[in-house]
N, C-alpha and C. Protein backbone atom coordinates (compact mmCIF):
# COMPACT_ATOMS: atom_id res chain seq x y z
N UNK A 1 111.07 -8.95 142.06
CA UNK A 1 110.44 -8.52 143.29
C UNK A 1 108.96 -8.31 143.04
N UNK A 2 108.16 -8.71 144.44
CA UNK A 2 106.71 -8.10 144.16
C UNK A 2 106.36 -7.82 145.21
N UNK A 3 105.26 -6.81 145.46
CA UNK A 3 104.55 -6.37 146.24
C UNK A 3 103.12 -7.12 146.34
N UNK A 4 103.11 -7.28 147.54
CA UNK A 4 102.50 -8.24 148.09
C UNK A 4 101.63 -7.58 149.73
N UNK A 5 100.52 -8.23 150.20
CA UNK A 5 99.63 -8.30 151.40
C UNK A 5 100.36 -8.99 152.22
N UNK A 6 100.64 -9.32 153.54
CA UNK A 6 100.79 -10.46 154.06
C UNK A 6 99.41 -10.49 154.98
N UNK A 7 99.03 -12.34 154.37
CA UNK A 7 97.31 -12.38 154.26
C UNK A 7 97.41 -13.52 156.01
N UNK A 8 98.48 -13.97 156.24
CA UNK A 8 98.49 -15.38 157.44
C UNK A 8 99.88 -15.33 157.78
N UNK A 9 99.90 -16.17 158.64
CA UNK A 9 101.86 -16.63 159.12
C UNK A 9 101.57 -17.99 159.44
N UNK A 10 102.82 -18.52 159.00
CA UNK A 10 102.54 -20.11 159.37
C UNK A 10 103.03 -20.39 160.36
N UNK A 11 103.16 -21.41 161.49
CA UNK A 11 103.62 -22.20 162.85
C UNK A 11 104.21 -23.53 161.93
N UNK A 12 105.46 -23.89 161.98
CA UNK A 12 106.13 -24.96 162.02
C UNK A 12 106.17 -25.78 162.95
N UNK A 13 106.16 -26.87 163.18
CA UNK A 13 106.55 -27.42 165.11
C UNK A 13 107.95 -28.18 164.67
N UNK A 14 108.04 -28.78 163.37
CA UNK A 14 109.26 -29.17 163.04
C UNK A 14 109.87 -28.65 161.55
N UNK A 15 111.04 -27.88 161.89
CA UNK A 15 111.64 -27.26 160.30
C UNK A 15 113.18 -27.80 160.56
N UNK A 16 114.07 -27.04 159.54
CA UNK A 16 115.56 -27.48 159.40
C UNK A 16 116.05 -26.65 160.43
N UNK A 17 116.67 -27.07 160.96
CA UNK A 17 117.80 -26.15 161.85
C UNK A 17 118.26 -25.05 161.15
N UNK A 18 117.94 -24.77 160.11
CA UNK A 18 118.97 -23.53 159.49
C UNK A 18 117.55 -22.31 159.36
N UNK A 19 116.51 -23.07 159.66
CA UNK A 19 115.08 -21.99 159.60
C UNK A 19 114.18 -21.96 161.00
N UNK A 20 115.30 -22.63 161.93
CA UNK A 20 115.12 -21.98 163.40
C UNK A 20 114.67 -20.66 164.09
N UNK A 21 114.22 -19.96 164.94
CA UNK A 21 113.73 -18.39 164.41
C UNK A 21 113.37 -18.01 163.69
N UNK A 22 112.88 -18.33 162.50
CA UNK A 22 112.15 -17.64 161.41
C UNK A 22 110.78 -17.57 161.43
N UNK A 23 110.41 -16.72 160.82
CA UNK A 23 109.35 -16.50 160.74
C UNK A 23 108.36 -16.57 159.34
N UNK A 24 107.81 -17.37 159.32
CA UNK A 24 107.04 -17.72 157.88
C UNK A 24 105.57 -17.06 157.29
N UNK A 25 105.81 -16.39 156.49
CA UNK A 25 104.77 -15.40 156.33
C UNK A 25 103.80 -15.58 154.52
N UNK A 26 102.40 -15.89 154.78
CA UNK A 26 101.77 -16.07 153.65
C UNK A 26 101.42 -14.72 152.70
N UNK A 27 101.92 -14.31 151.66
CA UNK A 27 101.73 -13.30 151.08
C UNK A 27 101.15 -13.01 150.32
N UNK A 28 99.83 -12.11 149.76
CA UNK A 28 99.38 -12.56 148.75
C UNK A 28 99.62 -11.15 147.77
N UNK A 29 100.30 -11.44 146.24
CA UNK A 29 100.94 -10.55 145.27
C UNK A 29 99.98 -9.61 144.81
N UNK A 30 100.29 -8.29 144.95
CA UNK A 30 99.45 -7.70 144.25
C UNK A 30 99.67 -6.76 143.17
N UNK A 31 98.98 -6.26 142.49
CA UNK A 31 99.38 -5.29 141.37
C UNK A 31 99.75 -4.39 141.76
N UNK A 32 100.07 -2.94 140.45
CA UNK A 32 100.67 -1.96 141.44
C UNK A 32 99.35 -0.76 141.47
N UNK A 33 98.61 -1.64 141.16
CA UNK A 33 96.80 -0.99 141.67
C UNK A 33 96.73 -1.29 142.69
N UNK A 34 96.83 -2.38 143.23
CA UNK A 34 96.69 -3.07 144.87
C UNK A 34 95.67 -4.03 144.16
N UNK A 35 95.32 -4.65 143.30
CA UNK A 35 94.78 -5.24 142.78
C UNK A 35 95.03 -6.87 143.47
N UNK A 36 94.50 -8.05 143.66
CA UNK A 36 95.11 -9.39 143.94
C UNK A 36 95.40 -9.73 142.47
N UNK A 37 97.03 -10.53 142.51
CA UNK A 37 97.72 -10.53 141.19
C UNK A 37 98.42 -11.96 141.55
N UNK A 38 97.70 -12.86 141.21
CA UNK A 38 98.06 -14.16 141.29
C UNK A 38 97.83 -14.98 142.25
N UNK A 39 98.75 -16.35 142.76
CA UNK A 39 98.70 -17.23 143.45
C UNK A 39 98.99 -16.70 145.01
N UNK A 40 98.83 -16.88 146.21
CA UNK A 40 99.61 -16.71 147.64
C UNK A 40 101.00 -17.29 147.72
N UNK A 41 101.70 -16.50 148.18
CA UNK A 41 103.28 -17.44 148.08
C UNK A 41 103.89 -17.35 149.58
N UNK A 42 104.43 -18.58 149.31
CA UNK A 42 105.22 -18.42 151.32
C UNK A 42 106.56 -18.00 151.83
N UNK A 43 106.63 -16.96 152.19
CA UNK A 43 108.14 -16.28 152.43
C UNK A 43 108.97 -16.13 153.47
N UNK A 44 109.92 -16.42 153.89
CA UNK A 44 110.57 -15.79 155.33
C UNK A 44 110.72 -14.60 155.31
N UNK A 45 110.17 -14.26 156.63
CA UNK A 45 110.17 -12.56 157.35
C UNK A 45 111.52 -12.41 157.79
N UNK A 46 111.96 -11.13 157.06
CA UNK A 46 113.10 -10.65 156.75
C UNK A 46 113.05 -9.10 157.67
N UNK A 47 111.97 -8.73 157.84
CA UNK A 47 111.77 -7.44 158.48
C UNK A 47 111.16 -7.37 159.67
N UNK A 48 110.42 -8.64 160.15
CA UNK A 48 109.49 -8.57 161.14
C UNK A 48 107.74 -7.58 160.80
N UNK A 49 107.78 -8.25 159.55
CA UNK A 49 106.53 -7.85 158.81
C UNK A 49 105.17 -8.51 160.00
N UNK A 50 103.84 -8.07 159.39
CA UNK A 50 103.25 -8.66 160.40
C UNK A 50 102.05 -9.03 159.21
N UNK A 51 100.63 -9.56 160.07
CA UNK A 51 99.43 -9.54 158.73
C UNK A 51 99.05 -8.42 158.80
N UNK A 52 98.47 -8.29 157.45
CA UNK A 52 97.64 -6.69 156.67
C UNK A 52 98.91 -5.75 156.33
N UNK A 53 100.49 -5.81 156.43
CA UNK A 53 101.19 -4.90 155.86
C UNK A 53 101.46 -5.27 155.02
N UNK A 54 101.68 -4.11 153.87
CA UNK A 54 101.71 -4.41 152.53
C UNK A 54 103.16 -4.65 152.64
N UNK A 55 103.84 -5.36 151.63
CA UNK A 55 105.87 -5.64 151.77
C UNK A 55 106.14 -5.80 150.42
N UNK A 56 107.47 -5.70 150.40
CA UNK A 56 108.40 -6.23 149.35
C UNK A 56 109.07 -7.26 149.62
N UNK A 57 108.97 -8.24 148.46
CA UNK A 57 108.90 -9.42 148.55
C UNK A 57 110.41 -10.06 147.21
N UNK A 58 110.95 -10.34 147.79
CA UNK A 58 112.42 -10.64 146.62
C UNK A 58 111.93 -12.34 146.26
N UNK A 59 112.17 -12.85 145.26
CA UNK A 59 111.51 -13.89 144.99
C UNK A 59 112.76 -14.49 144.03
N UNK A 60 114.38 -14.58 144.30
CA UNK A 60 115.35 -14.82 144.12
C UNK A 60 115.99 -15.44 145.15
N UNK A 61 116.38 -16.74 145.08
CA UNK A 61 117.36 -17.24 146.14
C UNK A 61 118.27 -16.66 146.26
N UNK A 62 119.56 -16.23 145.49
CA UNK A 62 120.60 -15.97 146.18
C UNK A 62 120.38 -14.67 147.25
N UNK A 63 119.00 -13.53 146.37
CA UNK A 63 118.79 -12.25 147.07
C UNK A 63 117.87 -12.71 148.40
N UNK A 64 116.93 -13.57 148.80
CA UNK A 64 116.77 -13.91 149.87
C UNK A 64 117.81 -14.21 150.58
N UNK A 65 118.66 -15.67 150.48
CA UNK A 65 119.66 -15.65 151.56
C UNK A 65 120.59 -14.67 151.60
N UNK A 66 120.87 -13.73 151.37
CA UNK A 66 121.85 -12.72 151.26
C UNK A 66 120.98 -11.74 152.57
N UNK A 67 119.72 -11.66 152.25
CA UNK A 67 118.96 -10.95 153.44
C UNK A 67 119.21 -11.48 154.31
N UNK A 68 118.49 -12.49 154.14
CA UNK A 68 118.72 -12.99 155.89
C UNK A 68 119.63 -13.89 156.56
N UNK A 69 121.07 -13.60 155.60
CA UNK A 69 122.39 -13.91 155.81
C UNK A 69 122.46 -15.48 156.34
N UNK A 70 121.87 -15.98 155.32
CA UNK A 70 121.07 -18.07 155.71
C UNK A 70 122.08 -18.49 154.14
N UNK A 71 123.28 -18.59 154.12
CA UNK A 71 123.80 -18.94 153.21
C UNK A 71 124.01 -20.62 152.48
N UNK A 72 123.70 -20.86 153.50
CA UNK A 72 123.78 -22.52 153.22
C UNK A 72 122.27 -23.13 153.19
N UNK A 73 121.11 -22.24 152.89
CA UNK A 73 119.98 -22.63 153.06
C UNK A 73 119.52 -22.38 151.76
N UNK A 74 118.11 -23.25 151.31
CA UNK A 74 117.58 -23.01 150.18
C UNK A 74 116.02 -22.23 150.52
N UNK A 75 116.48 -20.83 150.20
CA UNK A 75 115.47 -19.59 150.13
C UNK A 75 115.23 -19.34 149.24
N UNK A 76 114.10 -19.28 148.71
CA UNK A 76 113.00 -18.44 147.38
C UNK A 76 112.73 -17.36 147.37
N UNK A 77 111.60 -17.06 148.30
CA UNK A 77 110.85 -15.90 148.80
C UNK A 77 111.41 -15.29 150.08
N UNK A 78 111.35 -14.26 149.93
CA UNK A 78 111.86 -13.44 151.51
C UNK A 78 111.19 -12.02 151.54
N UNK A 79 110.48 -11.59 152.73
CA UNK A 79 110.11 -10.26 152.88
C UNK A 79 111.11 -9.49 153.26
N UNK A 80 111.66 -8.10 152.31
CA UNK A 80 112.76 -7.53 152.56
C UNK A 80 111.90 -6.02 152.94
N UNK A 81 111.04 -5.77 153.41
CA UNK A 81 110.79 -4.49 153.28
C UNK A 81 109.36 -4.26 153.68
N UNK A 82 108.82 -3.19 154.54
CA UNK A 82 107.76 -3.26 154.48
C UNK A 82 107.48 -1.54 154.03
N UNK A 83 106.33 -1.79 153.32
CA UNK A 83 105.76 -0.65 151.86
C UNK A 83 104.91 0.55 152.90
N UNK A 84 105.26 1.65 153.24
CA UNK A 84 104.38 3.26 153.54
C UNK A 84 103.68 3.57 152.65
N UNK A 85 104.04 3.79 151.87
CA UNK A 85 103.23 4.47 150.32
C UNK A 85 104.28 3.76 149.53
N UNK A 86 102.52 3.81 148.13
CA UNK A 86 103.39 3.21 146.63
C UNK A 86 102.49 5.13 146.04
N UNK A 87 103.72 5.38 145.53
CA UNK A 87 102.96 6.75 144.48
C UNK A 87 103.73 6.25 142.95
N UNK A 88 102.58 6.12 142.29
CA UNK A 88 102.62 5.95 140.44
C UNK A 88 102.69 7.57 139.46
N UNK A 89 103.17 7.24 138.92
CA UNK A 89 103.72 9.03 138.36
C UNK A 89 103.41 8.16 136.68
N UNK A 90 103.05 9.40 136.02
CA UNK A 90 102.78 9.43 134.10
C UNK A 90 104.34 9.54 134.25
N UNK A 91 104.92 8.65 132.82
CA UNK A 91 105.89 10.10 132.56
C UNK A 91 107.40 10.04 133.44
N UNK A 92 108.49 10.83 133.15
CA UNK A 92 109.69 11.10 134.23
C UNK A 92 109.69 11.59 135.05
């Protein structure tokens, strides 16, 4: 999993029938500084995330389609969550 910006959303005019309603969202990964931490990656909105909220981002197929209950589809990325506060603690 990573935490991530969502920086754009994409418009399809033609996708698979099985990614009908979806919603495609550009994310960009960040540290757990809020730092930018790598490449932008493209995910289906799993929460009805929007741009500028920070999310959690599952970056496992089987745990994407399991979200968004798309079982016969090939999912990577999926926004499962969108982030209120991150608090970092020293220590237990």
């Amino acid at each position: 999993m990573i935490i991530g910006n969502v920086i754009d959303h994409f418009v399809a005019t033609q996708k698979h029938s099985a990614y009908e309603g979806q919603k495609l969202l550009l994310v960009q990964p960040l540290t757990l500084e809020g730092q930018e931490g790598g490449e932008p990656i493209l995910a289906i909105d799993g929460v009805d995330a929007g741009e500028g909220d920070q999310v959690l981002v599952v970056l496992e197929g089987w745990s994407a389609m399991y979200i968004l209950g798309q079982f016969s589809t090939s999912v990577d990325a999926a926004v499962i969550g969108v982030i209120d506060q991150i608090d970092l603690h020293d220590g237990l």
